[in-house]
C-alpha atoms as a PDB file:
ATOM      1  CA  UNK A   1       1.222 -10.903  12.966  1.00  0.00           C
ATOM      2  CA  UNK A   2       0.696  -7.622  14.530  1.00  0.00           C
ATOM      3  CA  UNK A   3      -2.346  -6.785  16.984  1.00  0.00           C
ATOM      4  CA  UNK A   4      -4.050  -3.299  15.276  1.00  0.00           C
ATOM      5  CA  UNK A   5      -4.703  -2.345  19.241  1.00  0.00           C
ATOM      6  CA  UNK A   6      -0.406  -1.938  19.401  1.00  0.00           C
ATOM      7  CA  UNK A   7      -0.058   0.183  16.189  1.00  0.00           C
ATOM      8  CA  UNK A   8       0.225   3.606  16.739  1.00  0.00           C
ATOM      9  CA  UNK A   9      -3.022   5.505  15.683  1.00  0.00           C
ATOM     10  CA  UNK A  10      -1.182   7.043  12.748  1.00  0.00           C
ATOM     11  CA  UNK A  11      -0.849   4.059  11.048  1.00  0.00           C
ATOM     12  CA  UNK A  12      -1.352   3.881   7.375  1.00  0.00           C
ATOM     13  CA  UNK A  13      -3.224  -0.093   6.462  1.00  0.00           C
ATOM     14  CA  UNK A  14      -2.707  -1.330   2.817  1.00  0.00           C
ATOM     15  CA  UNK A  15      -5.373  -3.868   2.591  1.00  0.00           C
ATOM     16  CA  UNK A  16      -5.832  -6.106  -0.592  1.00  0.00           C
ATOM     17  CA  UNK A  17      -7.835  -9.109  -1.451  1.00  0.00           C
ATOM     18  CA  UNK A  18      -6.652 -12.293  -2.994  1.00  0.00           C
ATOM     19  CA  UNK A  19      -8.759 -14.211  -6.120  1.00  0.00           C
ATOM     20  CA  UNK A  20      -9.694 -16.502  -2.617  1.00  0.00           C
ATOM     21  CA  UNK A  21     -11.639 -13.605  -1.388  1.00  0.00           C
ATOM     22  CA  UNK A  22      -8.790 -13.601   1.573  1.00  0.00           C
ATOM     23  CA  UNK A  23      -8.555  -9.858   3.226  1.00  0.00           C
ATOM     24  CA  UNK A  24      -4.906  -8.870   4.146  1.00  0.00           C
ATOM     25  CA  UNK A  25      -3.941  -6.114   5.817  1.00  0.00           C
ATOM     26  CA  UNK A  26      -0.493  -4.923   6.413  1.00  0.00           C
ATOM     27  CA  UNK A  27       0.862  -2.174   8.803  1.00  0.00           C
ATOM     28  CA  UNK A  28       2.826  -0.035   5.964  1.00  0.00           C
ATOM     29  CA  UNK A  29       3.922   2.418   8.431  1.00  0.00           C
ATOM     30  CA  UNK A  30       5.642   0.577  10.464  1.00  0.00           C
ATOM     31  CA  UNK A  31       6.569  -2.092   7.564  1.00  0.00           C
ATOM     32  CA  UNK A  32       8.645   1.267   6.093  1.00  0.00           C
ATOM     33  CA  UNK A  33      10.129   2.247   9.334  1.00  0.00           C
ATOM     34  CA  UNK A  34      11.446  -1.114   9.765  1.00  0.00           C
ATOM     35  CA  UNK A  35      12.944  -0.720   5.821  1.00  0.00           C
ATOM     36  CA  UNK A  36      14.343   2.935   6.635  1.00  0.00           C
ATOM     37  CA  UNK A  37      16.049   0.997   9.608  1.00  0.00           C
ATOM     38  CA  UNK A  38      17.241  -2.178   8.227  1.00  0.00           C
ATOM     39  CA  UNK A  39      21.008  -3.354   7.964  1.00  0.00           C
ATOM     40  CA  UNK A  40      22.118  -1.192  11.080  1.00  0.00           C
ATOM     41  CA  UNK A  41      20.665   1.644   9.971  1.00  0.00           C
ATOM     42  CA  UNK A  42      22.215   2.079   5.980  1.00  0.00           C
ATOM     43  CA  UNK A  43      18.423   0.617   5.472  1.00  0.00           C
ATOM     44  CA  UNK A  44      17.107  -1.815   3.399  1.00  0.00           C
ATOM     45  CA  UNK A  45      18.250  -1.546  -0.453  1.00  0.00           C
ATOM     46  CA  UNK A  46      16.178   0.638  -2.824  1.00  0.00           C
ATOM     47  CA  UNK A  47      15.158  -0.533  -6.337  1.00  0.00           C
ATOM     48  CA  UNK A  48      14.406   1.395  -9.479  1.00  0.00           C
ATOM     49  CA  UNK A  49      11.901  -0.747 -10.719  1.00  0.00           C
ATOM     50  CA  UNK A  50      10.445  -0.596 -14.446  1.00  0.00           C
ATOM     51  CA  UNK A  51       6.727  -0.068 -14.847  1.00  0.00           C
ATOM     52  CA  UNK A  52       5.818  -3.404 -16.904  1.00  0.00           C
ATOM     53  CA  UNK A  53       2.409  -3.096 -19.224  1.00  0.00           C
ATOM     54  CA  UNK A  54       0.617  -5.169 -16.602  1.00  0.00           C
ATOM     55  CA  UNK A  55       1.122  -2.479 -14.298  1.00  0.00           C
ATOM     56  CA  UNK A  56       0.420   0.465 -16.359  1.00  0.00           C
ATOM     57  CA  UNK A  57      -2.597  -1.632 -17.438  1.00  0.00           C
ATOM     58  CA  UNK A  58      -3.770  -1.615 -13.479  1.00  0.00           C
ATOM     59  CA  UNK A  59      -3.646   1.981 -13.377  1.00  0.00           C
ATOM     60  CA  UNK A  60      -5.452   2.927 -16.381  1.00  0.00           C
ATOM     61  CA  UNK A  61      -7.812   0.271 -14.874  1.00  0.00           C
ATOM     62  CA  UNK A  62      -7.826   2.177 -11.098  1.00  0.00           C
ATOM     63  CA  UNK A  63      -6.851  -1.218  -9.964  1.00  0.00           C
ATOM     64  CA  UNK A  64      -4.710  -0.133  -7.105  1.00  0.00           C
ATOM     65  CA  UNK A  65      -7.114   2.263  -5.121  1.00  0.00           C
ATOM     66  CA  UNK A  66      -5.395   5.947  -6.141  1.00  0.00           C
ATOM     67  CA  UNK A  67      -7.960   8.942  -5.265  1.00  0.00           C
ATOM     68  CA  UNK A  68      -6.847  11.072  -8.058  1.00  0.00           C
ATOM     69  CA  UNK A  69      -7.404  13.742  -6.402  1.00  0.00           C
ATOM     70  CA  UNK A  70      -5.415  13.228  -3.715  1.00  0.00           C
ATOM     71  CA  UNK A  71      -2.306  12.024  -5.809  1.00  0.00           C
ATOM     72  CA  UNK A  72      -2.667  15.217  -7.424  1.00  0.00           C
ATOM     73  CA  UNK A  73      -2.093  17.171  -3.891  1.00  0.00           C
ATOM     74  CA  UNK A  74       1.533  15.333  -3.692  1.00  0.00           C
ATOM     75  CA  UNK A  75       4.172  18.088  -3.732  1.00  0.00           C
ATOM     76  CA  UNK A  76       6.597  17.108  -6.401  1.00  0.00           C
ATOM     77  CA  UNK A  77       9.447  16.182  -4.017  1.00  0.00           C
ATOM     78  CA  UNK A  78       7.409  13.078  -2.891  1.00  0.00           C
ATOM     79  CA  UNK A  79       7.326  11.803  -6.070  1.00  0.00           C
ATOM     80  CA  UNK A  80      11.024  10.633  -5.135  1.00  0.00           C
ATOM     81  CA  UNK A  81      10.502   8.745  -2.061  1.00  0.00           C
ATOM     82  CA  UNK A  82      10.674   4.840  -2.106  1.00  0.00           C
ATOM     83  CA  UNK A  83       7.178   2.929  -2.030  1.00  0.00           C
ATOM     84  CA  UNK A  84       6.962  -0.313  -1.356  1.00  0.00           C
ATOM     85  CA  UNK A  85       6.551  -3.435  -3.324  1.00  0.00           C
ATOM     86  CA  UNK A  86       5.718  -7.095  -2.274  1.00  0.00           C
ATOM     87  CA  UNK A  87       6.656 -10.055  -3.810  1.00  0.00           C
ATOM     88  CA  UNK A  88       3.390 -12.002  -3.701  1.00  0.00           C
ATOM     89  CA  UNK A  89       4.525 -15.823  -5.400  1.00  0.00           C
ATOM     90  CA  UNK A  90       4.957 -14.774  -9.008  1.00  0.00           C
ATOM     91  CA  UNK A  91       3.362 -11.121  -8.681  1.00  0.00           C
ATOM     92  CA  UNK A  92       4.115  -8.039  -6.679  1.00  0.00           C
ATOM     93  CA  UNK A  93       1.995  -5.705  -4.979  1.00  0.00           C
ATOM     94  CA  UNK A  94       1.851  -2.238  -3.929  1.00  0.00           C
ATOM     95  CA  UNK A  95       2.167  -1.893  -0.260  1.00  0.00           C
ATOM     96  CA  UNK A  96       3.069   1.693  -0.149  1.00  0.00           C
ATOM     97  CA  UNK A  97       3.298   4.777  -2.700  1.00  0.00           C
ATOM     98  CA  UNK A  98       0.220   3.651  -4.878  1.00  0.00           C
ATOM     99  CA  UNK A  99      -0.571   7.889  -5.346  1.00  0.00           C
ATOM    100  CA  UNK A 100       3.188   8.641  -5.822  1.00  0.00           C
ATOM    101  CA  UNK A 101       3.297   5.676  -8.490  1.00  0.00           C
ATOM    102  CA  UNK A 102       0.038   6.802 -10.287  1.00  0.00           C
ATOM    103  CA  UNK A 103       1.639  10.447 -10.294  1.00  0.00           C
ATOM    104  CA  UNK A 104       4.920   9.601 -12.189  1.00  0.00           C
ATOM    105  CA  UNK A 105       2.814   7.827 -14.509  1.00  0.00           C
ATOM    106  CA  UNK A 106       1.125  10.471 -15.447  1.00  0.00           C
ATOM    107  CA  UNK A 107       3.717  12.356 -15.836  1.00  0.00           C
ATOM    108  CA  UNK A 108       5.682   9.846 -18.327  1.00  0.00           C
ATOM    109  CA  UNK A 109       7.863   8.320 -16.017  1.00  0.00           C
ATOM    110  CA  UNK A 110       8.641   4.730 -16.909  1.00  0.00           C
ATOM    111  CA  UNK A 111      10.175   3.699 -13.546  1.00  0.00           C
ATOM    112  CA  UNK A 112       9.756   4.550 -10.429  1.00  0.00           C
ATOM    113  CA  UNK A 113      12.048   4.097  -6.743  1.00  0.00           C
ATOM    114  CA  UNK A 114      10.553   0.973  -4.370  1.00  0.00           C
ATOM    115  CA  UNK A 115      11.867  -1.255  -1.963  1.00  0.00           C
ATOM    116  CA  UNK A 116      11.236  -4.809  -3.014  1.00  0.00           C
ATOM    117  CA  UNK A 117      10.166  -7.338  -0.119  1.00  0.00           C
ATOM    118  CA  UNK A 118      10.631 -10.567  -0.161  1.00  0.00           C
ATOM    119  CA  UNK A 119       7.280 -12.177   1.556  1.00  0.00           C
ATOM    120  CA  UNK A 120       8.167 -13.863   4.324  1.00  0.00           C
ATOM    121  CA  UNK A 121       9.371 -10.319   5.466  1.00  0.00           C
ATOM    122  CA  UNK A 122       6.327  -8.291   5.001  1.00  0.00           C
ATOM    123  CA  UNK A 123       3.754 -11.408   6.264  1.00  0.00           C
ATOM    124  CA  UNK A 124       5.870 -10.633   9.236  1.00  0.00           C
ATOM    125  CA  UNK A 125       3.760  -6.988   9.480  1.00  0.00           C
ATOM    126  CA  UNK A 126       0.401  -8.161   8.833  1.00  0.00           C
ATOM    127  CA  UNK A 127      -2.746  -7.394  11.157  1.00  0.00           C
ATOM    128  CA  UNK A 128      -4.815  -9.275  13.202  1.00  0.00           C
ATOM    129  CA  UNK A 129      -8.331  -7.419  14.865  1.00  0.00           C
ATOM    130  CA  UNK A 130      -9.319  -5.678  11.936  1.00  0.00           C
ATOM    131  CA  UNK A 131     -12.770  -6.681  10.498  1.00  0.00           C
ATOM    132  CA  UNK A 132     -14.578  -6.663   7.135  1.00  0.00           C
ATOM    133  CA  UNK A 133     -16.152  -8.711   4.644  1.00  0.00           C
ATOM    134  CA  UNK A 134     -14.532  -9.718   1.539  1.00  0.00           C
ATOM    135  CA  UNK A 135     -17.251  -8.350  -0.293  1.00  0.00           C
ATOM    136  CA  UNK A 136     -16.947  -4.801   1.844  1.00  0.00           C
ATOM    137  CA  UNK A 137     -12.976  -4.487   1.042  1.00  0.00           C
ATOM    138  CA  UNK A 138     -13.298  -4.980  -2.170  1.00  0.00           C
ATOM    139  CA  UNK A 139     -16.075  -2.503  -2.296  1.00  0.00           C
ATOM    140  CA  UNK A 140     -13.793  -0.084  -0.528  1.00  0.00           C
ATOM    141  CA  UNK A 141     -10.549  -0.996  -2.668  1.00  0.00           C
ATOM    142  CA  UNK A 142     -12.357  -0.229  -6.083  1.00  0.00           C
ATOM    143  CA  UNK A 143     -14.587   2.357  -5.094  1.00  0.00           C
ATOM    144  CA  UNK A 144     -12.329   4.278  -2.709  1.00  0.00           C
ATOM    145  CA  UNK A 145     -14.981   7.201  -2.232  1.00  0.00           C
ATOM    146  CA  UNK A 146     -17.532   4.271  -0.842  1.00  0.00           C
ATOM    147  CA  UNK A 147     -17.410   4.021   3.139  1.00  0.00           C
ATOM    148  CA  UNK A 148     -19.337   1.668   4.900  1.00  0.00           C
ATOM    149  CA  UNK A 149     -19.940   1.892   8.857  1.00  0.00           C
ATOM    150  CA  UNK A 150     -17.155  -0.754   8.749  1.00  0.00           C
ATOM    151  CA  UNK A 151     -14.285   1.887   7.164  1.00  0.00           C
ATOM    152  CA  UNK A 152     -15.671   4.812   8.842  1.00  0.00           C
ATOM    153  CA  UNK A 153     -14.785   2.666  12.217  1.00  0.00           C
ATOM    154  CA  UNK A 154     -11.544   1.502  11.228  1.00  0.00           C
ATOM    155  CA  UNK A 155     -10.639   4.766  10.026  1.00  0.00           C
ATOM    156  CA  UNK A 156     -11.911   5.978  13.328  1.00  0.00           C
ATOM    157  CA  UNK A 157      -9.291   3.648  14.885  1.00  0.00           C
ATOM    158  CA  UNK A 158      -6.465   4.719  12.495  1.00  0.00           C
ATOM    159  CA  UNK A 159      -7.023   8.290  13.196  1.00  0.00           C
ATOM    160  CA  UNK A 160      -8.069   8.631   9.665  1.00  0.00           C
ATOM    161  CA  UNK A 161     -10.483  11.422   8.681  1.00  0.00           C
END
């Protein structure tokens, strides 16, 4: 577990909520960095992974928190960079590159670049210090334009604007 007060103020949080009503947050930044560095530097392996119905399902749904409007800001060429996926027990989730992923959806892409982590590795970047309700995450995760005094002071923290 990592301590929020030692992550760098640019730090970009994914934060999801289990069917327990459990909040996890995980530092993505650093989570990447540690993937760009991995095996003495040749990185950790990248994946061209398929978008299954069940995940084109939770985008037509909004399920995984994309502003479209800011997706549609990306400049093409970041369409091509790696996000992140965690294996969560029999499902995945996105850590990193939600936008990107929503983007070459709409575009008709039917795969898209990720690195695939196993999850004992990316428990290992988890968070400890950051508050919230289950109820105000998931309020935040569906609505993404909702902030309660909660966000606004972790985003605060984060640097976020």
């Amino acid at each position: 577990m990592l301590d929020v007060r030692d992550l760098p103020i640019t730090e970009a949080v994914y934060t999801f909520t289990d069917s327990s009503g459990t909040v996890t947050h995980i530092a993505a930044s650093t989570l990447l960095k540690g993937l760009q560095d991995a095996r003495g530097g040749q990185g950790w392996p990248v994946t061209l992974c398929h978008m299954a119905p069940s995940l084109v399902d939770a985008l037509k749904r909004g399920d995984l928190g994309v502003e479209p409007a800011h997706a549609l800001r990306l400049p093409s060429e970041a369409l091509e960079a790696p996000g992140i996926i965690g294996e969560w027990g029999d499902a995945h989730i996105s850590i990193d590159g939600a936008h990107r992923l929503w983007r070459r959806w709409q575009r008709g892409d039917t795969d898209f670049p990720a690195y695939v982590v196993p999850e004992a590795l990316w428990r290992e970047f988890c968070i400890e210090g950051i508050g919230g309700s289950h109820a105000q995450w998931q309020r935040w995760n569906k609505t993404a334009q909702v902030r309660t005094p909660e966000m606004e002071a972790l985003l605060k923290l984060l640097g976020a604007r």
